[in-house]
PDB file of N, CA and C in Angstrom:
ATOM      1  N   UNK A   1     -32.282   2.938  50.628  1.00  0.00           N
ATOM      2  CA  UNK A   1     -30.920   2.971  50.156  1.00  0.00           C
ATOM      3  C   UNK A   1     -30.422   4.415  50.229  1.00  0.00           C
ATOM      4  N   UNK A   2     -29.545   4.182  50.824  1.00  0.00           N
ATOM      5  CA  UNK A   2     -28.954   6.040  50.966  1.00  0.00           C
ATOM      6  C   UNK A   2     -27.624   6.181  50.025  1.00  0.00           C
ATOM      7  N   UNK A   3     -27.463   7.432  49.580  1.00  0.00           N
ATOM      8  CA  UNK A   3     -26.689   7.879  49.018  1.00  0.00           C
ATOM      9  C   UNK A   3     -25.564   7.014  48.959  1.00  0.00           C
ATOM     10  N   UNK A   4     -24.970   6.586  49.980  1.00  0.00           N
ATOM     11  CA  UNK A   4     -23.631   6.579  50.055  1.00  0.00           C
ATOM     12  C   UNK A   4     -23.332   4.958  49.656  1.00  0.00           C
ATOM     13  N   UNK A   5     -24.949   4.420  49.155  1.00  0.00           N
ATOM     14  CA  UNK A   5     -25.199   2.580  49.323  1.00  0.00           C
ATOM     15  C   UNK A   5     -25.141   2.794  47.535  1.00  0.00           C
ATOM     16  N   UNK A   6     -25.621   3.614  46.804  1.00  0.00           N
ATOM     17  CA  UNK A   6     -25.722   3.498  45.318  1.00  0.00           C
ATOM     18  C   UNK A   6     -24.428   4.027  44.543  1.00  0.00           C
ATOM     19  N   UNK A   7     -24.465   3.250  43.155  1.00  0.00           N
ATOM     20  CA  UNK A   7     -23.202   3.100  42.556  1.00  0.00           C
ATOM     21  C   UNK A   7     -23.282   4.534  41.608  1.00  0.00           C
ATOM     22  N   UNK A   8     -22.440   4.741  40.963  1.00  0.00           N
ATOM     23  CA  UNK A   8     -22.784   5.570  39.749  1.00  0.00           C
ATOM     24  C   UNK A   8     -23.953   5.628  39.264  1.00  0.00           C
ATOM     25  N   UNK A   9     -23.978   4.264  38.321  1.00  0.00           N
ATOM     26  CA  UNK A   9     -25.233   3.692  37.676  1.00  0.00           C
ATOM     27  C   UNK A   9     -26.246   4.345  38.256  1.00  0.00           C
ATOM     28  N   UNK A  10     -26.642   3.635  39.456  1.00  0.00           N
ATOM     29  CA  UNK A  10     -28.157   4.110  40.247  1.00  0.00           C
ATOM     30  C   UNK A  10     -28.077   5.328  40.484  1.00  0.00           C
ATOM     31  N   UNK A  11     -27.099   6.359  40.562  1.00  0.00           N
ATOM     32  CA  UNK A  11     -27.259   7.846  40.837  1.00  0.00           C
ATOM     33  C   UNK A  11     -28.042   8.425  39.239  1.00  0.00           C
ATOM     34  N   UNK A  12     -27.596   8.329  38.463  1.00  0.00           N
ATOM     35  CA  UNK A  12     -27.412   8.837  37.228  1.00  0.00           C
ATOM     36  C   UNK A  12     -28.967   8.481  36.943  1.00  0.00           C
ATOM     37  N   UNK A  13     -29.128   6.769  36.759  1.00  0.00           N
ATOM     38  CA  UNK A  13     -30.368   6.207  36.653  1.00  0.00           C
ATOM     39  C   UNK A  13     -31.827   6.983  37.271  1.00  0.00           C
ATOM     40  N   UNK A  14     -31.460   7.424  38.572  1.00  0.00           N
ATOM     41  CA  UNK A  14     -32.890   8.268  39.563  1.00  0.00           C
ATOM     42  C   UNK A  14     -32.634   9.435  38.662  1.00  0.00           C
ATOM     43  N   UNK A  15     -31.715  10.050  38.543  1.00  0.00           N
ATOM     44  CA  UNK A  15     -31.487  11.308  38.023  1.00  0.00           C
ATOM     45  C   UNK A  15     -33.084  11.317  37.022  1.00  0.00           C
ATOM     46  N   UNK A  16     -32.108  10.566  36.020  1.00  0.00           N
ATOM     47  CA  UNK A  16     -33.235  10.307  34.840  1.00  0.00           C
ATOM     48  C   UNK A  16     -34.431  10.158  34.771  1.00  0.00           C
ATOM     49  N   UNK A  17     -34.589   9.161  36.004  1.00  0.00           N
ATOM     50  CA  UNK A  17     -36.026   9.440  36.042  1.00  0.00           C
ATOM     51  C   UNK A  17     -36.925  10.340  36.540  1.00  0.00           C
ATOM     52  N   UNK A  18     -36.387  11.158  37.282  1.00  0.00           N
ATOM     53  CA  UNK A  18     -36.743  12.016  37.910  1.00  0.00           C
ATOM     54  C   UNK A  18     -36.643  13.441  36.968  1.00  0.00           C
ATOM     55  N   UNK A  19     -35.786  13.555  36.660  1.00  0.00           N
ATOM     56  CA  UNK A  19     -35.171  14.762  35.615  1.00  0.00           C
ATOM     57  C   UNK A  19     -34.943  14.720  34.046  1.00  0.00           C
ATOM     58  N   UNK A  20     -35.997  13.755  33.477  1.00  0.00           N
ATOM     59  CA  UNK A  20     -35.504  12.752  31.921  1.00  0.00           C
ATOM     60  C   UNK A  20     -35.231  14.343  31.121  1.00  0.00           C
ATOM     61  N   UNK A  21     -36.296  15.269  30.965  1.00  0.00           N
ATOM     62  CA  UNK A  21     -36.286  16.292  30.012  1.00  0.00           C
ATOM     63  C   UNK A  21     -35.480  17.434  30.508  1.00  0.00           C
ATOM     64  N   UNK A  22     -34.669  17.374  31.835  1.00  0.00           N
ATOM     65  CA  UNK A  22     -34.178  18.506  31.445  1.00  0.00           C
ATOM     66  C   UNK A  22     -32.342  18.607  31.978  1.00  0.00           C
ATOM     67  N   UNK A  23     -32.000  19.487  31.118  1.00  0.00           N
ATOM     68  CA  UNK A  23     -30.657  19.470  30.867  1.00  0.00           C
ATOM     69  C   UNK A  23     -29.456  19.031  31.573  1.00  0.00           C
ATOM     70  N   UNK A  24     -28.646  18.407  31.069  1.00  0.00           N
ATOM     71  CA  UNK A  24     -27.331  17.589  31.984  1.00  0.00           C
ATOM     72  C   UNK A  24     -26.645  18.220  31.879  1.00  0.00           C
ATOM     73  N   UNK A  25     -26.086  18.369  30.157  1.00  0.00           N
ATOM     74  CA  UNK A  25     -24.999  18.965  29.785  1.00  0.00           C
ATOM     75  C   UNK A  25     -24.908  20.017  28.525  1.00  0.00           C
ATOM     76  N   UNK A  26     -23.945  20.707  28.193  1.00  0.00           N
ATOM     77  CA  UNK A  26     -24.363  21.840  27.300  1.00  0.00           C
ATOM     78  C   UNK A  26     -22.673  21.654  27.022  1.00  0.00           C
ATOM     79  N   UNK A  27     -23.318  21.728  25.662  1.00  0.00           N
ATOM     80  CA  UNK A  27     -21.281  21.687  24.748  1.00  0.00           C
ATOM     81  C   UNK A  27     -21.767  22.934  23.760  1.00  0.00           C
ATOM     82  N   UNK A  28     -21.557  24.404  24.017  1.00  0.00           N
ATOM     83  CA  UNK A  28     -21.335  24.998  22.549  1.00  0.00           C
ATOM     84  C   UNK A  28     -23.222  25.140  22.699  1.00  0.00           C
ATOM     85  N   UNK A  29     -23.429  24.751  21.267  1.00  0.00           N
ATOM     86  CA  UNK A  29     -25.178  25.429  21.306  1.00  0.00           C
ATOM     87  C   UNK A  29     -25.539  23.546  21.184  1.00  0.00           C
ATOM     88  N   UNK A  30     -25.392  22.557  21.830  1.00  0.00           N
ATOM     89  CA  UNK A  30     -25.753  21.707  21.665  1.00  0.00           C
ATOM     90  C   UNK A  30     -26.153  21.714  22.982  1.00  0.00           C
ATOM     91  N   UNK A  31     -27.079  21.025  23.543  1.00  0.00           N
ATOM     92  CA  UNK A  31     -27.628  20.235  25.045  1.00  0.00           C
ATOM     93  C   UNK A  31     -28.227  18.523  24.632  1.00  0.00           C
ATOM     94  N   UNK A  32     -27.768  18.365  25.973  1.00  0.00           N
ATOM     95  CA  UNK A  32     -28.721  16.367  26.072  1.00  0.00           C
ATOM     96  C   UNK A  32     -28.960  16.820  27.233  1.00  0.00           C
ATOM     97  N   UNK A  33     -30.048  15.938  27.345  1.00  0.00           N
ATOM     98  CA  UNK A  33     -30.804  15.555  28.714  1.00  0.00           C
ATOM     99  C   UNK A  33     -30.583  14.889  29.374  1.00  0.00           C
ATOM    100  N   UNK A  34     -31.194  14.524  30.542  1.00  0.00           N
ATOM    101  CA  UNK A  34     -30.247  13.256  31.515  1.00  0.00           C
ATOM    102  C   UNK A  34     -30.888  12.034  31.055  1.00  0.00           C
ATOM    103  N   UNK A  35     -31.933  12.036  30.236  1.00  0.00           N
ATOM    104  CA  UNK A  35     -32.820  11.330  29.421  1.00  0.00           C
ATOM    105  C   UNK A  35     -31.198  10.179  28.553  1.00  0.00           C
ATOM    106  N   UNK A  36     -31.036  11.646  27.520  1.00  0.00           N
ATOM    107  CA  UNK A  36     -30.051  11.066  26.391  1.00  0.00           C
ATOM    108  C   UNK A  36     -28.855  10.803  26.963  1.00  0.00           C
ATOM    109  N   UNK A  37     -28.201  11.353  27.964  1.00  0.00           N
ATOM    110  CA  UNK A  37     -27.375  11.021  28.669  1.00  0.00           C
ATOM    111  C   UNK A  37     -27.127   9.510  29.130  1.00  0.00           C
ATOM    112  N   UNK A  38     -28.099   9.362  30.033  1.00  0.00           N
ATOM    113  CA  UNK A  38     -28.629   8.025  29.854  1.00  0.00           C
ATOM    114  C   UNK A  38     -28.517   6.742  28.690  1.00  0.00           C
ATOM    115  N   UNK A  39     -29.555   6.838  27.998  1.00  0.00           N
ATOM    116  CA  UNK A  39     -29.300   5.980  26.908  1.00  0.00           C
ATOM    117  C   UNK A  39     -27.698   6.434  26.473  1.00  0.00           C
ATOM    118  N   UNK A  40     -27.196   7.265  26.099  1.00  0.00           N
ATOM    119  CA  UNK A  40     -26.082   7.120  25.455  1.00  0.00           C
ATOM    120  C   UNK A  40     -24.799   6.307  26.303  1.00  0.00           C
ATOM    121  N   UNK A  41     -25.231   6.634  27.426  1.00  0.00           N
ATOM    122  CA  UNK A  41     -24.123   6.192  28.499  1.00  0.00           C
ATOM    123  C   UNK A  41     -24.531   4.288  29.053  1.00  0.00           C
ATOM    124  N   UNK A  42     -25.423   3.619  28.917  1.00  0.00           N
ATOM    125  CA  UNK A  42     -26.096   2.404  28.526  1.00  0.00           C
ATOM    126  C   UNK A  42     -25.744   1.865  27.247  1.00  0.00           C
ATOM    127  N   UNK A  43     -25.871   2.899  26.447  1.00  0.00           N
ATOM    128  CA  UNK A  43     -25.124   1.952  25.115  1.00  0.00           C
ATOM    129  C   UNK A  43     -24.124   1.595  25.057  1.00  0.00           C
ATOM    130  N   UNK A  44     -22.912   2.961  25.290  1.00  0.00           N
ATOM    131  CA  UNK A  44     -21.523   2.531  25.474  1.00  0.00           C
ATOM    132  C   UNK A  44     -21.444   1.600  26.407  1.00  0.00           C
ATOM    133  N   UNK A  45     -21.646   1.897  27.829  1.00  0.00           N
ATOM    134  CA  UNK A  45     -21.538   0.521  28.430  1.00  0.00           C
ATOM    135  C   UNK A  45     -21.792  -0.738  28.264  1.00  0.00           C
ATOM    136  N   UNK A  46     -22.918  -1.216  27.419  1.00  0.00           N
ATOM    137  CA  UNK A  46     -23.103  -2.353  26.266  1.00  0.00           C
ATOM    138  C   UNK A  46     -21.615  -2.429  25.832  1.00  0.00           C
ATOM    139  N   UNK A  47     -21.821  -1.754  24.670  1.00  0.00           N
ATOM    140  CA  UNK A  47     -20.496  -1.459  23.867  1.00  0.00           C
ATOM    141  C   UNK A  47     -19.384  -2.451  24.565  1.00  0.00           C
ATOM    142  N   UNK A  48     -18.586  -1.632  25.494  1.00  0.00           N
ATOM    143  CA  UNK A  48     -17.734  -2.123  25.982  1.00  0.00           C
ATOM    144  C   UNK A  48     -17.750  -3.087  26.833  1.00  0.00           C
ATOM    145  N   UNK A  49     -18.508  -3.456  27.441  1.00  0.00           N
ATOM    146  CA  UNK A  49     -19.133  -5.010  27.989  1.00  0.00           C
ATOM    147  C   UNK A  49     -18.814  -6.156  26.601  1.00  0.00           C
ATOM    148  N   UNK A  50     -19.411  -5.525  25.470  1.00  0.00           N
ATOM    149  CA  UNK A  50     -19.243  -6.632  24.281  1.00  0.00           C
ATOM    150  C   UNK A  50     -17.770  -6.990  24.017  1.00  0.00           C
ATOM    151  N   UNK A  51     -17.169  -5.969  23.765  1.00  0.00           N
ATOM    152  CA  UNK A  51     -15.826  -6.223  24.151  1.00  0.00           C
ATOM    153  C   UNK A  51     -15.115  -6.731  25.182  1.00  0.00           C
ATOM    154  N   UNK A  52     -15.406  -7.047  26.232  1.00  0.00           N
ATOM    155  CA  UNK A  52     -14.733  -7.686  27.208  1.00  0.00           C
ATOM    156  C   UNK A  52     -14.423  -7.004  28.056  1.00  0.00           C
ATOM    157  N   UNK A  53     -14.555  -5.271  28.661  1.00  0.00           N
ATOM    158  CA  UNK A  53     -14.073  -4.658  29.185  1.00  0.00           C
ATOM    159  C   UNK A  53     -15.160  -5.013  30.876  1.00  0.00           C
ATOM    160  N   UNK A  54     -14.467  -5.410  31.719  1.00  0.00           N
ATOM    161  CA  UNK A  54     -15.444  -5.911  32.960  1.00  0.00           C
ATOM    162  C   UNK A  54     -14.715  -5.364  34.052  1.00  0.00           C
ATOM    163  N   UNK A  55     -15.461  -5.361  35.356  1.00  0.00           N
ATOM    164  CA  UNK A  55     -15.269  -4.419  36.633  1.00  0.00           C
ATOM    165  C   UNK A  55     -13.897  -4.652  36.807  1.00  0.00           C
ATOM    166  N   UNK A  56     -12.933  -3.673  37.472  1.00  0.00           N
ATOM    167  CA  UNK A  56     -11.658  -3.527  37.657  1.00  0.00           C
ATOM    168  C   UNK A  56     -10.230  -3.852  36.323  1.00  0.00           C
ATOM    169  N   UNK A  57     -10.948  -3.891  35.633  1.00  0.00           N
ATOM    170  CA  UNK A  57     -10.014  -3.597  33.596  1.00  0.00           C
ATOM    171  C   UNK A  57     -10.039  -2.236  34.171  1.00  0.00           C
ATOM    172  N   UNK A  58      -8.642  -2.088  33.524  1.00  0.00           N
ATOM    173  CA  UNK A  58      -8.313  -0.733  33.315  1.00  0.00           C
ATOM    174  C   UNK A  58      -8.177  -0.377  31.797  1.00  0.00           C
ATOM    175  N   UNK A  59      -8.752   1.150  31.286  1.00  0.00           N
ATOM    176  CA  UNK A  59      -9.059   1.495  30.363  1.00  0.00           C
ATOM    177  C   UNK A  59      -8.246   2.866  29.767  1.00  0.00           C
ATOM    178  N   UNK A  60      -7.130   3.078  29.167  1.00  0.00           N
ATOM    179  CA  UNK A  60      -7.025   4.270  28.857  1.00  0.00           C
ATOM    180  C   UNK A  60      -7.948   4.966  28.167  1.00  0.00           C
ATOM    181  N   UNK A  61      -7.716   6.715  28.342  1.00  0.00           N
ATOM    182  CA  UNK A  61      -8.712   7.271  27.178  1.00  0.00           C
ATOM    183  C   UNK A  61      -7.965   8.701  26.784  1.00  0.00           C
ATOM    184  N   UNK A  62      -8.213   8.736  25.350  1.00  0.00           N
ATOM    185  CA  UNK A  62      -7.665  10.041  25.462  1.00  0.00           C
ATOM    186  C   UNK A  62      -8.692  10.764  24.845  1.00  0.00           C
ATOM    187  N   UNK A  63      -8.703  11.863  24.621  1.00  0.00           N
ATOM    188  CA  UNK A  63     -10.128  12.393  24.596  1.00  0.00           C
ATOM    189  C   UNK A  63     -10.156  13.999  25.056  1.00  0.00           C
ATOM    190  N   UNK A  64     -10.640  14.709  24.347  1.00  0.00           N
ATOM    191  CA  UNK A  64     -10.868  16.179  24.261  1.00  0.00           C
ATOM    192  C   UNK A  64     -12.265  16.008  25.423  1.00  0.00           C
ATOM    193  N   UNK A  65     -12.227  17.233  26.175  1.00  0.00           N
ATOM    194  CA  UNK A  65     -12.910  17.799  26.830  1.00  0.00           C
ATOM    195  C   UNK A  65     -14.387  18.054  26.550  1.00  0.00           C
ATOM    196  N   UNK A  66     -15.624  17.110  26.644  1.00  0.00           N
ATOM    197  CA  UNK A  66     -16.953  17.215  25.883  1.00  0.00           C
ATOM    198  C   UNK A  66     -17.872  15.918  26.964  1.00  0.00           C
ATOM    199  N   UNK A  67     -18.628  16.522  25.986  1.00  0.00           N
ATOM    200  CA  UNK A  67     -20.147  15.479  26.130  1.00  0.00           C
ATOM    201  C   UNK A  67     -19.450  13.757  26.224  1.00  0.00           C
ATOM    202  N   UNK A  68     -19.196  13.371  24.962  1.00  0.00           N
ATOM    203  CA  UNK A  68     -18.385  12.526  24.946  1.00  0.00           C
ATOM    204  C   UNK A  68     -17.740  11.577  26.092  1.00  0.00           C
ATOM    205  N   UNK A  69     -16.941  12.169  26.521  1.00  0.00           N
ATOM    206  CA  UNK A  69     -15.489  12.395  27.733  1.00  0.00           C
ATOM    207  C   UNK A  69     -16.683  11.720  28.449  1.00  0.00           C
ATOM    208  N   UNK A  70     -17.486  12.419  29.185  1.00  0.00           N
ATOM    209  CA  UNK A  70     -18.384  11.974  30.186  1.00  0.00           C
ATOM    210  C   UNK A  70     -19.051  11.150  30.137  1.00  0.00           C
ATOM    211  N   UNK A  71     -19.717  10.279  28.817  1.00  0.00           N
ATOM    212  CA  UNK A  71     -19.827   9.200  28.651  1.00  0.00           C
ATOM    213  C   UNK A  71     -19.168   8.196  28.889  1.00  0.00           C
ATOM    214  N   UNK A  72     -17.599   8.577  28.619  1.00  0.00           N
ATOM    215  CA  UNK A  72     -16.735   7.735  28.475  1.00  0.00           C
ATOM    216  C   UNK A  72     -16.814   7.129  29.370  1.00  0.00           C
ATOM    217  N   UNK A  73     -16.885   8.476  30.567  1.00  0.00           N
ATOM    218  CA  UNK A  73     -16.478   8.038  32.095  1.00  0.00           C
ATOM    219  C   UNK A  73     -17.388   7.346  32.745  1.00  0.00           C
ATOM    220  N   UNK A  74     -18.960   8.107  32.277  1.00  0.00           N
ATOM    221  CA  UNK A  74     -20.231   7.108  33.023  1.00  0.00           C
ATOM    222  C   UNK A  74     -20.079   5.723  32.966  1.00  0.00           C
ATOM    223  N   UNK A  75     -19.817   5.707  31.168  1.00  0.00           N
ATOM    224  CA  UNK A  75     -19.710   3.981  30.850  1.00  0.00           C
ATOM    225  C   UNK A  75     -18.939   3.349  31.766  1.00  0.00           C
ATOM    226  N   UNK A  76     -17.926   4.016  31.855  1.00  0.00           N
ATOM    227  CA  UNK A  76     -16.355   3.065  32.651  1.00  0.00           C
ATOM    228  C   UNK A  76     -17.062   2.733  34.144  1.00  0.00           C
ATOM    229  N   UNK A  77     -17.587   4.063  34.437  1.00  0.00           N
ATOM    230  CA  UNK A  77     -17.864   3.486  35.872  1.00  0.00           C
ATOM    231  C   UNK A  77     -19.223   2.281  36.292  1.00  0.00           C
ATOM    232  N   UNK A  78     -20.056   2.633  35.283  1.00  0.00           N
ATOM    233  CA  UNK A  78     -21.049   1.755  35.434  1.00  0.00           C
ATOM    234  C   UNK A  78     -20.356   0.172  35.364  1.00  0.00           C
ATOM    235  N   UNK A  79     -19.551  -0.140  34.125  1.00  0.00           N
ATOM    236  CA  UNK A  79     -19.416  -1.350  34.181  1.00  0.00           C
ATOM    237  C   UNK A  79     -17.907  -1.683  35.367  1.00  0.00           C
ATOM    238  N   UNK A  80     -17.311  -0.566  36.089  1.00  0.00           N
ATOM    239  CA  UNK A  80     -16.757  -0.676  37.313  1.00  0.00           C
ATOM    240  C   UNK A  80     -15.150  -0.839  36.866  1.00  0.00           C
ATOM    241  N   UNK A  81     -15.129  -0.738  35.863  1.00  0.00           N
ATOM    242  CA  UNK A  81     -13.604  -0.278  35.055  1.00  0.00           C
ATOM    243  C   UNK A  81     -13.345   1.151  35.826  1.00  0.00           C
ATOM    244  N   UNK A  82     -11.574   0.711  35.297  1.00  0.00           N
ATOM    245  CA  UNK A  82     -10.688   2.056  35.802  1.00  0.00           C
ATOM    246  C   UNK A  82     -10.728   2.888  34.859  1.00  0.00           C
ATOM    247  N   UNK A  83     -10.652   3.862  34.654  1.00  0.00           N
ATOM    248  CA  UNK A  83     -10.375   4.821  33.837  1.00  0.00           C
ATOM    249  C   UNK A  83      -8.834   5.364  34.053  1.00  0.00           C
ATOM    250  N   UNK A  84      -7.993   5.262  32.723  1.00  0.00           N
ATOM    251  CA  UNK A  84      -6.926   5.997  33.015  1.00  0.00           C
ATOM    252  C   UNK A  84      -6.754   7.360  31.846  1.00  0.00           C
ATOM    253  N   UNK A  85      -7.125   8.854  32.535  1.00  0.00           N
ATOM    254  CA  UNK A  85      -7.337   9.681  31.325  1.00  0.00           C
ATOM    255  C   UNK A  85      -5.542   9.748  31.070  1.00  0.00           C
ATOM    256  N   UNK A  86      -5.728  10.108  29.693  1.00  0.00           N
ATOM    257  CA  UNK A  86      -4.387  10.563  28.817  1.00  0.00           C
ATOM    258  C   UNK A  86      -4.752  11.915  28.617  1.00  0.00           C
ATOM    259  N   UNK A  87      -3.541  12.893  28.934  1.00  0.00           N
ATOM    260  CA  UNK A  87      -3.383  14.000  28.120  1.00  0.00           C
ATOM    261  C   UNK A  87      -3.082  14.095  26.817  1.00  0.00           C
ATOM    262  N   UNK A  88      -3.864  14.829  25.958  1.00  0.00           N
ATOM    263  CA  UNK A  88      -3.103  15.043  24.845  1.00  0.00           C
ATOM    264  C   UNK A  88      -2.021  15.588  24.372  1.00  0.00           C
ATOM    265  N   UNK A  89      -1.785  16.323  25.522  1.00  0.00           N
ATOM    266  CA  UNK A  89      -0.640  17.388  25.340  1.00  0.00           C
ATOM    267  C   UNK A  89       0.287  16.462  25.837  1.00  0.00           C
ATOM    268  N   UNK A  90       0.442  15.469  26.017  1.00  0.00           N
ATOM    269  CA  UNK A  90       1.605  14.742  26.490  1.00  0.00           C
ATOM    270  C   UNK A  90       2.703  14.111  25.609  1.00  0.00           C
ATOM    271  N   UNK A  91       4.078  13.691  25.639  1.00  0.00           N
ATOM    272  CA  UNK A  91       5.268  13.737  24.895  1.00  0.00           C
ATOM    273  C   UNK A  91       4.490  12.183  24.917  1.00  0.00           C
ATOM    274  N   UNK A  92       4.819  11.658  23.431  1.00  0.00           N
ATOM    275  CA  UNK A  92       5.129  10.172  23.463  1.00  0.00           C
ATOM    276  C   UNK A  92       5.852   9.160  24.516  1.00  0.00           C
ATOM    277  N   UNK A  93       6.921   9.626  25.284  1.00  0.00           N
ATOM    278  CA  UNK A  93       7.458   8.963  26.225  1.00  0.00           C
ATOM    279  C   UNK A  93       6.574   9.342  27.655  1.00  0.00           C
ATOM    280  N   UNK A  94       5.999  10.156  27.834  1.00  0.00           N
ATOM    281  CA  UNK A  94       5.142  10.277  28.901  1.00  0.00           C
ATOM    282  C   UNK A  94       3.900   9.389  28.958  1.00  0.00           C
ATOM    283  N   UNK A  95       3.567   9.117  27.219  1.00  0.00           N
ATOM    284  CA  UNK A  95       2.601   8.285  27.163  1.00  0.00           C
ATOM    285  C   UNK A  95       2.679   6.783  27.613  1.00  0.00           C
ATOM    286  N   UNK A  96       3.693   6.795  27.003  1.00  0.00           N
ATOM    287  CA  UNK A  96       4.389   5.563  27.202  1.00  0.00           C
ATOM    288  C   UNK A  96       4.632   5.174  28.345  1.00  0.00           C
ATOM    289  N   UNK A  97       5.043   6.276  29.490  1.00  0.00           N
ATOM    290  CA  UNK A  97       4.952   5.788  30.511  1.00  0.00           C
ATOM    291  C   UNK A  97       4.158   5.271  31.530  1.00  0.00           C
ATOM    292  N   UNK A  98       3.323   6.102  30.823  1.00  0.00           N
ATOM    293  CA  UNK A  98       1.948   5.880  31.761  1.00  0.00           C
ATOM    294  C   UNK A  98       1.253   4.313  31.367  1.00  0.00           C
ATOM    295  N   UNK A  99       1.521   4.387  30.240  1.00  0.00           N
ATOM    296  CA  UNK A  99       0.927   2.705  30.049  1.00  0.00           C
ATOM    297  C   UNK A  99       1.276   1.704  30.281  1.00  0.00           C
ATOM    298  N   UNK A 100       2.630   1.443  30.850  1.00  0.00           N
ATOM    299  CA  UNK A 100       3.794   0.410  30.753  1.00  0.00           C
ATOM    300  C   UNK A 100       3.586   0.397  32.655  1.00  0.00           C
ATOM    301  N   UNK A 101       3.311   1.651  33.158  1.00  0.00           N
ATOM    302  CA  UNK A 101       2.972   1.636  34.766  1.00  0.00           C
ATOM    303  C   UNK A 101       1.609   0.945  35.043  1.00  0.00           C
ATOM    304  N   UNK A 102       0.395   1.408  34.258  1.00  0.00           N
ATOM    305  CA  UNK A 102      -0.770   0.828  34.065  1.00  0.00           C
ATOM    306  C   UNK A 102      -0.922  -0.177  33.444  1.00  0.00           C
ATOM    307  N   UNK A 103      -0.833  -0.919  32.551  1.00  0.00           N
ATOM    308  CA  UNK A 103      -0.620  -1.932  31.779  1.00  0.00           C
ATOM    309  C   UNK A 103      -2.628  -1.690  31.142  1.00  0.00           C
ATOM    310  N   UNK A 104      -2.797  -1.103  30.418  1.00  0.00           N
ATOM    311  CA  UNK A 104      -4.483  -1.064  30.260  1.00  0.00           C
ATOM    312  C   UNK A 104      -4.808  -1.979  29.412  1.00  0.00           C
ATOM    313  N   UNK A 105      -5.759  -2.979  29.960  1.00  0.00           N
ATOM    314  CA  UNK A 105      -6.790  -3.747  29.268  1.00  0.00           C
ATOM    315  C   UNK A 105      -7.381  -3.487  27.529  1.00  0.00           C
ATOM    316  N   UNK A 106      -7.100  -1.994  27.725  1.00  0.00           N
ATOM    317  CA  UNK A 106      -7.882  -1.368  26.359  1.00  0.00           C
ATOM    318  C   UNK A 106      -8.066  -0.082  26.158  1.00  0.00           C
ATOM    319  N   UNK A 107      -8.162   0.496  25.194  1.00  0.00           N
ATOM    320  CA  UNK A 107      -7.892   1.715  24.708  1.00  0.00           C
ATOM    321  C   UNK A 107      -8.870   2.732  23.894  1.00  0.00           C
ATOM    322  N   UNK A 108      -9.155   3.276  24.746  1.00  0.00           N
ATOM    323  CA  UNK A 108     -10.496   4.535  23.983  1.00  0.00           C
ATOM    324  C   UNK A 108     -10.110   5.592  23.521  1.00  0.00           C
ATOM    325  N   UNK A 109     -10.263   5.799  22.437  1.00  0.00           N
ATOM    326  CA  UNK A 109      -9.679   7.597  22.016  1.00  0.00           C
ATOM    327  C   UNK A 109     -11.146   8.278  21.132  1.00  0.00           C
ATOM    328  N   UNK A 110     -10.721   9.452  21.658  1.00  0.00           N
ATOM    329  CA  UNK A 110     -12.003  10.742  21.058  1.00  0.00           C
ATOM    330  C   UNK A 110     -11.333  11.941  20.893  1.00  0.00           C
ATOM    331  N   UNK A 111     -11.415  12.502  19.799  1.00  0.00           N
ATOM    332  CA  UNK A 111     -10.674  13.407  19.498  1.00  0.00           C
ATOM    333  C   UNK A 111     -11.204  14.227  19.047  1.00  0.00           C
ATOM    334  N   UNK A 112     -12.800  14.060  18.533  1.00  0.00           N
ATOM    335  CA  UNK A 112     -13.970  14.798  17.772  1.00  0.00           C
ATOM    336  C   UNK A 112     -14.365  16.376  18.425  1.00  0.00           C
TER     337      UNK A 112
END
């Protein structure tokens, strides 16, 4: 299987196994591994599977810049959802617009 044949999922997945202990990401004095990365990004995707969110749902998110965020996104892509990011800095009517163009399935916010 070559590169260009595997999904998100399976990229991320070899990662892990290959690389479980050492570092993905670094927020500040915190780090995860591609280990925790992993599981965390499997759970959410659970998560939102339980909810109903399935391949091609579109998903807003709004969400500060982090560890987090990238979950968000692993999750979305693993289970093959759209992701539609929101700015925060955006006017209520911009928001608005964007959702009424997208019509999203469902709604993620992180603000932590």
């Amino acid at each position: 299987m070559g590169l260009h044949d595997m999904t998100f999922r399976d990229v991320v997945q070899k990662y892990s196994l290959h690389f479980r202990d050492r570092t993905a990401f670094v927020q500040g004095e915190r780090r995860w591994s591609f280990g925790e990365y992993v599981e965390d990004l499997n759970r959410l995707a659970a998560g939102l599977a339980s909810l109903g969110i399935r391949k091609g749902d579109r998903a807003a998110v709004l969400s500060l810049n982090s560890y987090t965020y990238f979950v968000i996104c692993g999750a979305a892509a693993c289970l093959g959802a759209v992701l539609v990011p929101l700015n925060r800095r955006s006017k209520p009517d911009e928001v608005r617009i964007i959702l009424e163009l997208c019509s999203p399935g469902s709604w993620l916010r992180n603000l932590n």
